[in-house]
C-alpha atoms as a PDB file:
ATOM      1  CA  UNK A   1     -12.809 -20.633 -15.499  1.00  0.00           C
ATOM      2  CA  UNK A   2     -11.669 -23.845 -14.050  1.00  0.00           C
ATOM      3  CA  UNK A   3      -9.130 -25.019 -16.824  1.00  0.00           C
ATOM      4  CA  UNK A   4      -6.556 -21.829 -15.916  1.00  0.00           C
ATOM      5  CA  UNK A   5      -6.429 -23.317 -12.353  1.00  0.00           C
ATOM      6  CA  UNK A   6      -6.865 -27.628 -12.650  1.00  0.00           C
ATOM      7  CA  UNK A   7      -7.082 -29.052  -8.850  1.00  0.00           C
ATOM      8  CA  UNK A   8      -5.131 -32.082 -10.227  1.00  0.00           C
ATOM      9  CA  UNK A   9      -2.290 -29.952 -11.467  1.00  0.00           C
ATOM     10  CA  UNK A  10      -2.470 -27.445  -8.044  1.00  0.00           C
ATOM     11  CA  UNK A  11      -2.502 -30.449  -5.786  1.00  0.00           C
ATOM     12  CA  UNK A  12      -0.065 -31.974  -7.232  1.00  0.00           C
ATOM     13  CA  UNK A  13       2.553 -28.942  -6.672  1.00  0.00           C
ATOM     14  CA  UNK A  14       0.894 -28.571  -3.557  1.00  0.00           C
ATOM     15  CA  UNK A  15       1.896 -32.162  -2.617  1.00  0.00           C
ATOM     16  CA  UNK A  16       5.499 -30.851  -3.227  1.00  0.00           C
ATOM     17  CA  UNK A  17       5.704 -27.582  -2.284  1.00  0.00           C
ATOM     18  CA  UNK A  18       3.439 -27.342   1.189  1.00  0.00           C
ATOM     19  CA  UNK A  19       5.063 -25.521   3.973  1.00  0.00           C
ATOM     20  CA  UNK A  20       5.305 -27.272   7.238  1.00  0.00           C
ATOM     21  CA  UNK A  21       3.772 -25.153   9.388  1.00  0.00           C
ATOM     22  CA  UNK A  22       2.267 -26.197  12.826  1.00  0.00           C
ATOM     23  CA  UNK A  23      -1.647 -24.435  11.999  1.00  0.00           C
ATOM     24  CA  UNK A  24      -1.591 -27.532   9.568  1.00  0.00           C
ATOM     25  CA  UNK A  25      -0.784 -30.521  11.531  1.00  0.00           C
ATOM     26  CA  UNK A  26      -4.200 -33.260  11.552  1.00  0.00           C
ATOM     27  CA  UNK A  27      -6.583 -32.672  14.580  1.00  0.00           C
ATOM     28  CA  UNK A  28      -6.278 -29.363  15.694  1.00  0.00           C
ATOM     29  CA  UNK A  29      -9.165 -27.576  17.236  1.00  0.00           C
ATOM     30  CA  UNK A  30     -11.083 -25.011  15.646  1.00  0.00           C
ATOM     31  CA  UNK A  31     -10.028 -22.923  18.720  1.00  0.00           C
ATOM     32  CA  UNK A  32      -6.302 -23.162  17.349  1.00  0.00           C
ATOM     33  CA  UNK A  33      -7.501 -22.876  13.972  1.00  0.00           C
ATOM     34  CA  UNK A  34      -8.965 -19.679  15.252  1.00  0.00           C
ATOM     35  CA  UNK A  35      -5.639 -18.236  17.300  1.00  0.00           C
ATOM     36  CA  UNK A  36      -3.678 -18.908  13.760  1.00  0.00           C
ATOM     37  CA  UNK A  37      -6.009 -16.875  11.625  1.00  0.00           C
ATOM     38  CA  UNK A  38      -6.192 -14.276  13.584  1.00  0.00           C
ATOM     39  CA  UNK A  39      -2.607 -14.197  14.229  1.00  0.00           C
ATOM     40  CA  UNK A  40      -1.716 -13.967  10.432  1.00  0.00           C
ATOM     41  CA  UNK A  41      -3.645 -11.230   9.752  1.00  0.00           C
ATOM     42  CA  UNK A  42      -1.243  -8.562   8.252  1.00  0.00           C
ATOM     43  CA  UNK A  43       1.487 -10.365  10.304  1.00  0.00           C
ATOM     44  CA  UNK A  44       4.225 -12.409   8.259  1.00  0.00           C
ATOM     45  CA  UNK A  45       4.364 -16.145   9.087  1.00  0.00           C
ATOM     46  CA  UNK A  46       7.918 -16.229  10.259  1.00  0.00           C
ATOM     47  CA  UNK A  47       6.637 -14.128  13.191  1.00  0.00           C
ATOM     48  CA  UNK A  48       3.911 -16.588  14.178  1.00  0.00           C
ATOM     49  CA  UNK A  49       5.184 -19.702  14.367  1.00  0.00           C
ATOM     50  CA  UNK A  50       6.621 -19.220  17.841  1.00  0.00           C
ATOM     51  CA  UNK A  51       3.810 -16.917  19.792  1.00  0.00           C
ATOM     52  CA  UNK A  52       1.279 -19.149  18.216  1.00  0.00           C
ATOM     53  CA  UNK A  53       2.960 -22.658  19.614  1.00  0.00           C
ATOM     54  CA  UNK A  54       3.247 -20.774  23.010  1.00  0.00           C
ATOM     55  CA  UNK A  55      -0.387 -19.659  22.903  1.00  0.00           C
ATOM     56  CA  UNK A  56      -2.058 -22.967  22.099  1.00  0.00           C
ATOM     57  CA  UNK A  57       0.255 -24.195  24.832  1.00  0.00           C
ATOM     58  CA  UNK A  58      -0.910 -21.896  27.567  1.00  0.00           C
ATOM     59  CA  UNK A  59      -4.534 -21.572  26.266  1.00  0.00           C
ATOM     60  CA  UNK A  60      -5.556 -24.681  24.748  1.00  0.00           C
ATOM     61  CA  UNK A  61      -9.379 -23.918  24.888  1.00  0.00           C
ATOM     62  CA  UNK A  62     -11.048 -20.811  25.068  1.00  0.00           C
ATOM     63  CA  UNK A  63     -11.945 -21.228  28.725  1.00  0.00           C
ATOM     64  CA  UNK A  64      -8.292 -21.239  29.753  1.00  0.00           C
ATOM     65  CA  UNK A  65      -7.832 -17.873  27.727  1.00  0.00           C
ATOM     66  CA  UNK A  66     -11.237 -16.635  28.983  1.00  0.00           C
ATOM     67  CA  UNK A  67      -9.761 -16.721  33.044  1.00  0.00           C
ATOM     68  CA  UNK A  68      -6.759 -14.571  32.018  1.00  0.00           C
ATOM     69  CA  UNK A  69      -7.134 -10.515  31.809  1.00  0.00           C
ATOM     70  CA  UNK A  70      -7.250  -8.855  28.784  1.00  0.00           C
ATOM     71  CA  UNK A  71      -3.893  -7.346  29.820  1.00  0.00           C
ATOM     72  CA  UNK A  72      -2.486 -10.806  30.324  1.00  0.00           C
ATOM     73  CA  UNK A  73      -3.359 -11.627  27.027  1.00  0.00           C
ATOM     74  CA  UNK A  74      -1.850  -8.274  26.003  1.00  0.00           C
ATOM     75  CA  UNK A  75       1.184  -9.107  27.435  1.00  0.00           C
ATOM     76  CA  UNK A  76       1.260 -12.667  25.714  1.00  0.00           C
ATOM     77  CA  UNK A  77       0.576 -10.604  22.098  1.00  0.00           C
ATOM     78  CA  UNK A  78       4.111  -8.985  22.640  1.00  0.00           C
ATOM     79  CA  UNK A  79       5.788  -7.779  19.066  1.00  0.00           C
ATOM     80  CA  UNK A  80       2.879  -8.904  16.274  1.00  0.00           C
ATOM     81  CA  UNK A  81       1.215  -6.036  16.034  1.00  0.00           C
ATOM     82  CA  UNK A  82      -2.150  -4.774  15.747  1.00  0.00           C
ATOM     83  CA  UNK A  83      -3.025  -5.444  19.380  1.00  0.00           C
ATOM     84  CA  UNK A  84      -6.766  -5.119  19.091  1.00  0.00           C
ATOM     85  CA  UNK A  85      -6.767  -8.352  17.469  1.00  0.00           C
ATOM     86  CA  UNK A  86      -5.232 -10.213  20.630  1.00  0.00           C
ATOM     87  CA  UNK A  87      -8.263  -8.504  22.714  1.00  0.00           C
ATOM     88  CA  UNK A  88     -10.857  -8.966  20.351  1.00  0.00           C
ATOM     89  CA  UNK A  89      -9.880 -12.816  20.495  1.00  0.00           C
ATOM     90  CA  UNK A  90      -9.940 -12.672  24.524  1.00  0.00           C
ATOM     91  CA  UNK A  91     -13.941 -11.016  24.161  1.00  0.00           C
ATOM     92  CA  UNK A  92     -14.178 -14.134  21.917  1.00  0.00           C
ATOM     93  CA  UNK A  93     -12.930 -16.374  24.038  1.00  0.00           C
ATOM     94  CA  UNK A  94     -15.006 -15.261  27.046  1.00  0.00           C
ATOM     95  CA  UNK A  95     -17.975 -15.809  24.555  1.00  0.00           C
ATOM     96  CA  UNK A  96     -17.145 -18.795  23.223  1.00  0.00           C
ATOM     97  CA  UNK A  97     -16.820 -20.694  27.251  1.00  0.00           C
ATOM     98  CA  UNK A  98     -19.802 -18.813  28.293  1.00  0.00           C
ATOM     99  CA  UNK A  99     -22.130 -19.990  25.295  1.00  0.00           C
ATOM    100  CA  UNK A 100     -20.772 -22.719  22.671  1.00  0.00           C
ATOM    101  CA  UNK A 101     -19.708 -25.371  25.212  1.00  0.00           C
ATOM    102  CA  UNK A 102     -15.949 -24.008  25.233  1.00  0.00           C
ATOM    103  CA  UNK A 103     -14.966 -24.840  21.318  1.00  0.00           C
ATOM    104  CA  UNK A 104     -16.072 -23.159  17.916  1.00  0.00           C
ATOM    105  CA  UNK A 105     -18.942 -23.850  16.413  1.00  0.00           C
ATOM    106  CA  UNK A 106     -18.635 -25.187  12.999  1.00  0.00           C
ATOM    107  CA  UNK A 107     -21.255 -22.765  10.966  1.00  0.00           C
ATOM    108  CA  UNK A 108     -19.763 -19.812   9.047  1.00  0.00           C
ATOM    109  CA  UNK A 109     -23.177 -18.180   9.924  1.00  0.00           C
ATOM    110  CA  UNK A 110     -22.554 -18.332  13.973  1.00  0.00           C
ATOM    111  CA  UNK A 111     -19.232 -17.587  13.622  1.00  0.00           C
ATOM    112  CA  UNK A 112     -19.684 -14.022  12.353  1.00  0.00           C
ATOM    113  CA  UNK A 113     -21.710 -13.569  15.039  1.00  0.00           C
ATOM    114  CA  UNK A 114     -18.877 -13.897  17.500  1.00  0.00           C
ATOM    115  CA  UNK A 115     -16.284 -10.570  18.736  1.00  0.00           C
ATOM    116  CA  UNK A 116     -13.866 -10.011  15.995  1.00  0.00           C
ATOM    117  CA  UNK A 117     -14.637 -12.593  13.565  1.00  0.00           C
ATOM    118  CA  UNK A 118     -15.681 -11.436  10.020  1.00  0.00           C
ATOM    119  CA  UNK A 119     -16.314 -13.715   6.821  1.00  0.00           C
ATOM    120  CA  UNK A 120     -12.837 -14.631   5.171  1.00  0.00           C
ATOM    121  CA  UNK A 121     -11.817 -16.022   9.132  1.00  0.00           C
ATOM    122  CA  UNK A 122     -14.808 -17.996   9.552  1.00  0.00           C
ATOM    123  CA  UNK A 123     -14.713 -19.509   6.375  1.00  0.00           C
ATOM    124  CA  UNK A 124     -10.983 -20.303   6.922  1.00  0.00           C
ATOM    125  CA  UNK A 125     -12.341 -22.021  10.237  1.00  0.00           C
ATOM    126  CA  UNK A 126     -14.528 -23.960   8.505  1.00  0.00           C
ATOM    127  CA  UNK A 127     -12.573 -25.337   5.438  1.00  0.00           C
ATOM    128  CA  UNK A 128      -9.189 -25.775   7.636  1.00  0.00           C
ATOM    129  CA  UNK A 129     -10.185 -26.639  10.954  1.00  0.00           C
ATOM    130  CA  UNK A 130     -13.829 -28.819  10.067  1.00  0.00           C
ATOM    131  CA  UNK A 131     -13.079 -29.569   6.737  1.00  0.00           C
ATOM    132  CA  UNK A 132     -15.903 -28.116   4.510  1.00  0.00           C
ATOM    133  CA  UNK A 133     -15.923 -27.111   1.425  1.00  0.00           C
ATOM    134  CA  UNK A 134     -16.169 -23.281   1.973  1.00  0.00           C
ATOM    135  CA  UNK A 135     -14.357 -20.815  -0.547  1.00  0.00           C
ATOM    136  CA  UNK A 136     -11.722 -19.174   1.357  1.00  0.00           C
ATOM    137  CA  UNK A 137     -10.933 -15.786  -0.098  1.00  0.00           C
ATOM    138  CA  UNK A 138      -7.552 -14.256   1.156  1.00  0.00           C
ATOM    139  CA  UNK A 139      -5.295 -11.391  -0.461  1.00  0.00           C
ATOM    140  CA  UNK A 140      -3.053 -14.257  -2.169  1.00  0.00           C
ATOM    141  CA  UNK A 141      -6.153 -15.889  -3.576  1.00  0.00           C
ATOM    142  CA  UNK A 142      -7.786 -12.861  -4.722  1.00  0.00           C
ATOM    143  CA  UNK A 143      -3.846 -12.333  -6.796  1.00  0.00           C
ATOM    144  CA  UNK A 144      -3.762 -15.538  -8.169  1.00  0.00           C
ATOM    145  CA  UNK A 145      -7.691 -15.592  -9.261  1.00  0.00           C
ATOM    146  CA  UNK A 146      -6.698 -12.102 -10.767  1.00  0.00           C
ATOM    147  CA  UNK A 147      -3.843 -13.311 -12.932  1.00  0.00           C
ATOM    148  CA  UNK A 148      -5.030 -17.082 -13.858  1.00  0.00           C
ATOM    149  CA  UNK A 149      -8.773 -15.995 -14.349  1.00  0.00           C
ATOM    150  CA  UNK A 150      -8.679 -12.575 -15.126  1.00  0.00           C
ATOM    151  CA  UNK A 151      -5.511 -11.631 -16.350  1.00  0.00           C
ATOM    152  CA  UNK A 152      -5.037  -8.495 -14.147  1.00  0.00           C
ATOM    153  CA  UNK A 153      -1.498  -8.089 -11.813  1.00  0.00           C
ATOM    154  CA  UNK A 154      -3.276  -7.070  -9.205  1.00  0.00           C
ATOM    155  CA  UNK A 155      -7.313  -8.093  -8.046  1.00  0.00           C
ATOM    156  CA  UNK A 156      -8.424  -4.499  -7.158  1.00  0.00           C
ATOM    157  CA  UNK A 157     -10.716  -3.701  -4.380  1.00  0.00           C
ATOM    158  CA  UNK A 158     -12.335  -6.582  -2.352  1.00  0.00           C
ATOM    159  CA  UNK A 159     -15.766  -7.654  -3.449  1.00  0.00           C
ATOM    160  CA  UNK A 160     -18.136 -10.227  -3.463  1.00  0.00           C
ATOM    161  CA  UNK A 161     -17.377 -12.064  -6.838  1.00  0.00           C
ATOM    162  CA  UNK A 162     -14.253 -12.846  -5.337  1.00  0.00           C
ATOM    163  CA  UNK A 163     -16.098 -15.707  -3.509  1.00  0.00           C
ATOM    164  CA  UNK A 164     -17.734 -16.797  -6.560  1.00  0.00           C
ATOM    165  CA  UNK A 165     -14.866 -16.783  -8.386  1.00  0.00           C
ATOM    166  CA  UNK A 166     -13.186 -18.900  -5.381  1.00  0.00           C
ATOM    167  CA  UNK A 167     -15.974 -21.613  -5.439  1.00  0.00           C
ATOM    168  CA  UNK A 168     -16.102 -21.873  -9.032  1.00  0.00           C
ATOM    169  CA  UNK A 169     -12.460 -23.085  -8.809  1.00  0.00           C
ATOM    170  CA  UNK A 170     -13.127 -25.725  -6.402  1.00  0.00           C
ATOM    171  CA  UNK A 171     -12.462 -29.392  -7.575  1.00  0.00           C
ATOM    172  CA  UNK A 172     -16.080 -31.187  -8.306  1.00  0.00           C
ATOM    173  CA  UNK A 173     -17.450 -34.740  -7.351  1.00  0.00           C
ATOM    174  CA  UNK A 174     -19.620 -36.581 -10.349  1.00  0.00           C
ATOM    175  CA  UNK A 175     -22.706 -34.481  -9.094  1.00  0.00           C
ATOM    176  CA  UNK A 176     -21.552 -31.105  -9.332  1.00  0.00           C
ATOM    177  CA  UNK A 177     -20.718 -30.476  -5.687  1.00  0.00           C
ATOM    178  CA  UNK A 178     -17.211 -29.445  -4.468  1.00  0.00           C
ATOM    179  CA  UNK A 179     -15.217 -32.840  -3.567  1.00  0.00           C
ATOM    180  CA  UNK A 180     -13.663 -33.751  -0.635  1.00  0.00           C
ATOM    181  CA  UNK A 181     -10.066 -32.573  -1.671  1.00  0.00           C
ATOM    182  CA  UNK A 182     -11.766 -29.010  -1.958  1.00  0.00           C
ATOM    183  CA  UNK A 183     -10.264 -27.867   1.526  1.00  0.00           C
ATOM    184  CA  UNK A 184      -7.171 -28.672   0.422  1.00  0.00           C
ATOM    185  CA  UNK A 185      -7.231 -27.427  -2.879  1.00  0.00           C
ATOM    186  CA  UNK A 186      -8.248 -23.878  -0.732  1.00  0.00           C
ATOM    187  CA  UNK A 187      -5.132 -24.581   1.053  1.00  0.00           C
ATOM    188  CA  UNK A 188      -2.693 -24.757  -2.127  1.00  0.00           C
ATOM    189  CA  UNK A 189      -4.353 -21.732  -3.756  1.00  0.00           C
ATOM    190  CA  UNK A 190      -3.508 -19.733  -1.066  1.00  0.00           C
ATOM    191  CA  UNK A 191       0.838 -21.000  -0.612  1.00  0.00           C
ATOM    192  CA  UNK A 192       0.692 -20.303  -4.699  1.00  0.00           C
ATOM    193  CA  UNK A 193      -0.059 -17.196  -3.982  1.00  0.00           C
ATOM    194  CA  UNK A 194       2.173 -16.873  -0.574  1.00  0.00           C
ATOM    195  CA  UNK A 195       5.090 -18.457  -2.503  1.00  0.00           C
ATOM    196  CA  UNK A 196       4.986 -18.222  -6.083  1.00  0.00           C
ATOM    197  CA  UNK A 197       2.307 -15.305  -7.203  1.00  0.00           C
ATOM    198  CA  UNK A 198       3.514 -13.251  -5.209  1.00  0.00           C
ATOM    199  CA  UNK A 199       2.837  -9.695  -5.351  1.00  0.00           C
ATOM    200  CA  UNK A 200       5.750  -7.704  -6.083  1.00  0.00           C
ATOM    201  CA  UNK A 201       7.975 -10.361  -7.710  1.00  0.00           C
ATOM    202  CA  UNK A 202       5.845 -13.367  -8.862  1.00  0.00           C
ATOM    203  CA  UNK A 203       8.083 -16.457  -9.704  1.00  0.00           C
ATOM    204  CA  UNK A 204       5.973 -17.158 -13.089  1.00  0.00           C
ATOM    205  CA  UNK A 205       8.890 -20.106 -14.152  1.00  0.00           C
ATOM    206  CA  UNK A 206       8.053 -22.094 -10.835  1.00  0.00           C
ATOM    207  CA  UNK A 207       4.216 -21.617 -11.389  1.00  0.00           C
ATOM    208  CA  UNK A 208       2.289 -24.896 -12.462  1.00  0.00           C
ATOM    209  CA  UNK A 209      -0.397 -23.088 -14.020  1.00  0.00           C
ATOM    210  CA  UNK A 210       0.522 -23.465 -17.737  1.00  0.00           C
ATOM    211  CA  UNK A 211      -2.574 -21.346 -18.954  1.00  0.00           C
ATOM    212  CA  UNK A 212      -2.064 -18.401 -16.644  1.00  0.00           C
ATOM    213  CA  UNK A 213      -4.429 -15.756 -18.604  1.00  0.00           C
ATOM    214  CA  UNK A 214      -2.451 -13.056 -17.194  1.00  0.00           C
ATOM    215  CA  UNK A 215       1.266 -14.292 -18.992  1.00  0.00           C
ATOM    216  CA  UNK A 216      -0.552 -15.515 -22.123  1.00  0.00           C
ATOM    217  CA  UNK A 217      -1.650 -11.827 -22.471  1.00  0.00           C
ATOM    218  CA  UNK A 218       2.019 -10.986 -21.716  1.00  0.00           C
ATOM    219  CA  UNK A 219       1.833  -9.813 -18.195  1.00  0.00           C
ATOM    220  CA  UNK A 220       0.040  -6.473 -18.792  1.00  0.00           C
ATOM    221  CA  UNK A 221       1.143  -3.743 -16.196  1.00  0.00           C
ATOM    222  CA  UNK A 222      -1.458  -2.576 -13.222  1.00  0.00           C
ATOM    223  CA  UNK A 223      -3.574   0.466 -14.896  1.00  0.00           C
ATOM    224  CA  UNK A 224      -5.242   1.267 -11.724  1.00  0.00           C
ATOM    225  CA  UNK A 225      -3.447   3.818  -8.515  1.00  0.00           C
ATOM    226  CA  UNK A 226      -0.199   2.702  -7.279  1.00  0.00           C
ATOM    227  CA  UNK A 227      -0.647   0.406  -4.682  1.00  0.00           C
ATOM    228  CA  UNK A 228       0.064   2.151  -1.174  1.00  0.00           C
ATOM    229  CA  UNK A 229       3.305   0.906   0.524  1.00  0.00           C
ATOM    230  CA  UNK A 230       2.381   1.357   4.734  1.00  0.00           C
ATOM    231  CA  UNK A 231       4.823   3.040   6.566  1.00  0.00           C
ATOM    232  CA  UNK A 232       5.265   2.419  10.150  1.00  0.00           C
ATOM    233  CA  UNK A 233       8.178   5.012  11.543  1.00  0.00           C
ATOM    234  CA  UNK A 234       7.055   7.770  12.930  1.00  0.00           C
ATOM    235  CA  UNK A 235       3.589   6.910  12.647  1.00  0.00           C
ATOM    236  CA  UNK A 236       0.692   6.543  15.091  1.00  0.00           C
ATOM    237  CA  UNK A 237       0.920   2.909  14.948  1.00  0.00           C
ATOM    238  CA  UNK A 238       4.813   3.023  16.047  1.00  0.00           C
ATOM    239  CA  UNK A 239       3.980   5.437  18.861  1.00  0.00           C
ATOM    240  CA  UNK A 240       1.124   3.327  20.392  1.00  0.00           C
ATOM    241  CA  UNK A 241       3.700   0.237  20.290  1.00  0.00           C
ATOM    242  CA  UNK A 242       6.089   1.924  22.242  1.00  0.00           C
ATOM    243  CA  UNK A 243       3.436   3.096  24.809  1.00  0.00           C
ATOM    244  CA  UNK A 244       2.187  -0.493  25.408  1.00  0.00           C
ATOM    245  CA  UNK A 245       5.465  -1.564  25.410  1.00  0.00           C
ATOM    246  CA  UNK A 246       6.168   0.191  28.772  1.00  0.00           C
ATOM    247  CA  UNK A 247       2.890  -0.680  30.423  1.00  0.00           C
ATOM    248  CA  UNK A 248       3.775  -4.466  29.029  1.00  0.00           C
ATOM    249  CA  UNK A 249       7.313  -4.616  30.734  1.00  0.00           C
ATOM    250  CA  UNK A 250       5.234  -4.026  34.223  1.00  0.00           C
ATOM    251  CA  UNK A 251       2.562  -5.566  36.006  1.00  0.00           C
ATOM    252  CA  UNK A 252       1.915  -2.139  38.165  1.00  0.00           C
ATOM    253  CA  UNK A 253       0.117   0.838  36.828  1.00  0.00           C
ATOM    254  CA  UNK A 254       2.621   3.292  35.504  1.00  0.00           C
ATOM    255  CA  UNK A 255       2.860   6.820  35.758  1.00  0.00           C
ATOM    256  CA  UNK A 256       2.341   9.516  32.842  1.00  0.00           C
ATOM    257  CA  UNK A 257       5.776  11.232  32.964  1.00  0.00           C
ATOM    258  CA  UNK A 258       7.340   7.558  32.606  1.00  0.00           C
ATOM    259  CA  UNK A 259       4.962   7.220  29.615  1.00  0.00           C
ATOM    260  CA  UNK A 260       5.650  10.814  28.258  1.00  0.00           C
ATOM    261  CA  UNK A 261       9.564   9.977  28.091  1.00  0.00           C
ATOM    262  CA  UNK A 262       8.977   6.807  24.913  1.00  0.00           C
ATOM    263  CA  UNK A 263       8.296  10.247  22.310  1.00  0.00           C
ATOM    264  CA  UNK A 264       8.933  13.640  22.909  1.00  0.00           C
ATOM    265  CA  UNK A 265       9.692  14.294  19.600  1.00  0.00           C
ATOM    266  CA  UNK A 266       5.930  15.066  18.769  1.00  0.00           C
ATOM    267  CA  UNK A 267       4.101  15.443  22.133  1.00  0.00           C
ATOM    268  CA  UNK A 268       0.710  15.803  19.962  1.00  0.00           C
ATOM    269  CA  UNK A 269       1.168  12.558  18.581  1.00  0.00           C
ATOM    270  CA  UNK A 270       1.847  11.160  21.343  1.00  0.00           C
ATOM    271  CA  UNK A 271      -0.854  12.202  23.100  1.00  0.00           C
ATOM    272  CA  UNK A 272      -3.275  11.453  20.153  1.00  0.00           C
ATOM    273  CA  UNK A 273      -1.528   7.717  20.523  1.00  0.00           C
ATOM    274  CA  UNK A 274      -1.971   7.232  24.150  1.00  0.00           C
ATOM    275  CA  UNK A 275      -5.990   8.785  23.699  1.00  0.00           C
ATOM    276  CA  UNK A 276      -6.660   6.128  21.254  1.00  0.00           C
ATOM    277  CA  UNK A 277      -5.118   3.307  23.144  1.00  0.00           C
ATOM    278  CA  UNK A 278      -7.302   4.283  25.897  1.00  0.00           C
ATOM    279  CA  UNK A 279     -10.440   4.329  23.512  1.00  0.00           C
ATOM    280  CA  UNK A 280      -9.735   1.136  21.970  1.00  0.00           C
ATOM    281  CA  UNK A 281      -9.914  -0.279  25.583  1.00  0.00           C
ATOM    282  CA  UNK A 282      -5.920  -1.337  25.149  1.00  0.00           C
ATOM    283  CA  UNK A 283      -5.133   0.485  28.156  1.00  0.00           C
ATOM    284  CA  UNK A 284      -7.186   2.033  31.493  1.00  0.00           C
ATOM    285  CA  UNK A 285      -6.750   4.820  33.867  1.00  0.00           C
ATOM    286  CA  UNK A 286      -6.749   3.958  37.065  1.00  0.00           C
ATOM    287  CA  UNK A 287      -8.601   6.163  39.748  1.00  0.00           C
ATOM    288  CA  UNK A 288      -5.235   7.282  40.830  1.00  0.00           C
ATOM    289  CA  UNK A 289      -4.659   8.973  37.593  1.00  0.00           C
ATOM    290  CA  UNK A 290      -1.914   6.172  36.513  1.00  0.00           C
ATOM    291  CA  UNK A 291      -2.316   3.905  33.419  1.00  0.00           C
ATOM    292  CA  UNK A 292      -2.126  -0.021  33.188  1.00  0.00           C
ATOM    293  CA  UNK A 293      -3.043  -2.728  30.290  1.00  0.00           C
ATOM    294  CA  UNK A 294      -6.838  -3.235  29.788  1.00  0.00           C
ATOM    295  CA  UNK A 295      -8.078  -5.694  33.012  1.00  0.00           C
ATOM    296  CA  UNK A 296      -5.454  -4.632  35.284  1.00  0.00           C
ATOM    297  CA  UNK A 297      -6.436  -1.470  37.203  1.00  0.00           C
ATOM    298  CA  UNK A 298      -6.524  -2.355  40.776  1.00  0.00           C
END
């Protein structure tokens, strides 16, 4: 499996090619490891850059994050989407100053023990922050692995060969065990993907990889269901946005006809939106009968 992806050859380009972006400068914390990761998630990098550079700024350890409200750090998450991810890190953070000495630990297996963090995060923690030799599975991986290797366009459904697939591409020391360039190697696998397999338009002329399985078979078209483009206008997603926008443009509870007024359109909907926001623990009713960001009722 190895000779369709060679870590000399990868590196190499790697060397060349590497974006410069700040999650990658020497002797970061895992904690700002941590922020990155879970930034990125479904969120393109051009959007993360700056809220990430503020973030490690204003929260450089969990601790400082910990002492903020969840509606602070609500607030802070602005525009990226996906909001439960920015509370799920705050429940993290309180854990993480409460029991591991205010850093991340450096196990994969007490890591998924902590709010919000599942395997392919941990693992990125691990290899990129501590510098272990982990497999680190992402969607570009799992593309590139399915072309190179397999010589599918797309990888299909998640699973755990992926992983195995992963490690078996790492580079090896003299006694079979993944070397120390292995993080990096992890690193490069994933911009190929980000960069040059990509998944819609893959740049096959820039690619290193001279034994690609998937272009020596002649690029053989996806067989499997379309693959599912996500809308966001007009969906649930846009109208809980808008609703936390208001509530984030105040630091005073807010009352429901000011809420009502962001989509009137669909009052269902909207209603459905602002239920699940509260359910979520996003946003809180006060005893009033006004709503506010999670942490902020007075």
């Amino acid at each position: 499996m190895s000779n369709s992806v060679p870590p000399p050859t990868l590196l190499g380009w790697f060397d060349l090619h590497e974006r410069d972006l700040p999650w990658r400068e020497p002797g970061l914390s895992g904690w700002q490891i941590l922020i990155s990761e879970i930034m990125l998630q479904q969120t393109p990098v051009s959007r993360v850059v700056g809220p990430w550079r503020e973030w490690v700024q204003r929260w450089p350890v969990p601790s400082a994050m910990a002492a903020a409200s969840p509606g602070e750090v609500l607030r802070a998450w602005g525009k990226l989407g996906y909001p439960r991810r920015a509370l799920r890190l705050h429940e993290c953070a309180t854990v993480l100053a409460r029991d591991h000495d205010d850093r991340v630990p450096d196990d994969v297996h007490v890591m998924l023990q902590l709010p919000g963090i599942g395997d392919y995060t941990a693992r990125a923690i691990a290899c990129f922050a501590y510098g272990q030799p982990v497999p680190v599975v992402d969607t570009n991986v799992r593309r590139v692995i399915a072309r190179a290797v397999h010589g599918r366009e797309q990888p299909g459904n998640p699973a755990r060969a992926d992983l195995a697939d992963a490690d078996a591409l790492l580079p090896r020391a003299a006694d079979g065990s993944p070397s120390d360039s292995a993080p990096r190697f992890s690193a490069a696998l994933m911009e190929l993907g980000a960069l040059v397999c990509t998944a819609r338009k893959p740049r096959c002329d820039d690619c290193p990889l001279t034994d690609c399985t998937w272009v020596r078979l002649g690029r053989p078209a996806h067989t499997g269901p379309p693959r599912k483009v996500q809308k966001f206008t007009g969906t649930d997603r846009q109208v809980r946005g808008l609703l936390l926008d208001v509530l984030r443009g105040t630091t005073h509870p807010v009352e429901r006809p000011r809420l009502d007024q962001v989509w009137t359109s669909d009052t269902a909907q909207r209603d459905r939106a602002l239920d699940s926001l509260l359910v979520d623990g996003l946003v809180e009713l006060t005893d009033d009968g006004r709503y506010c960001l999670a942490g902020e009722s007075p």
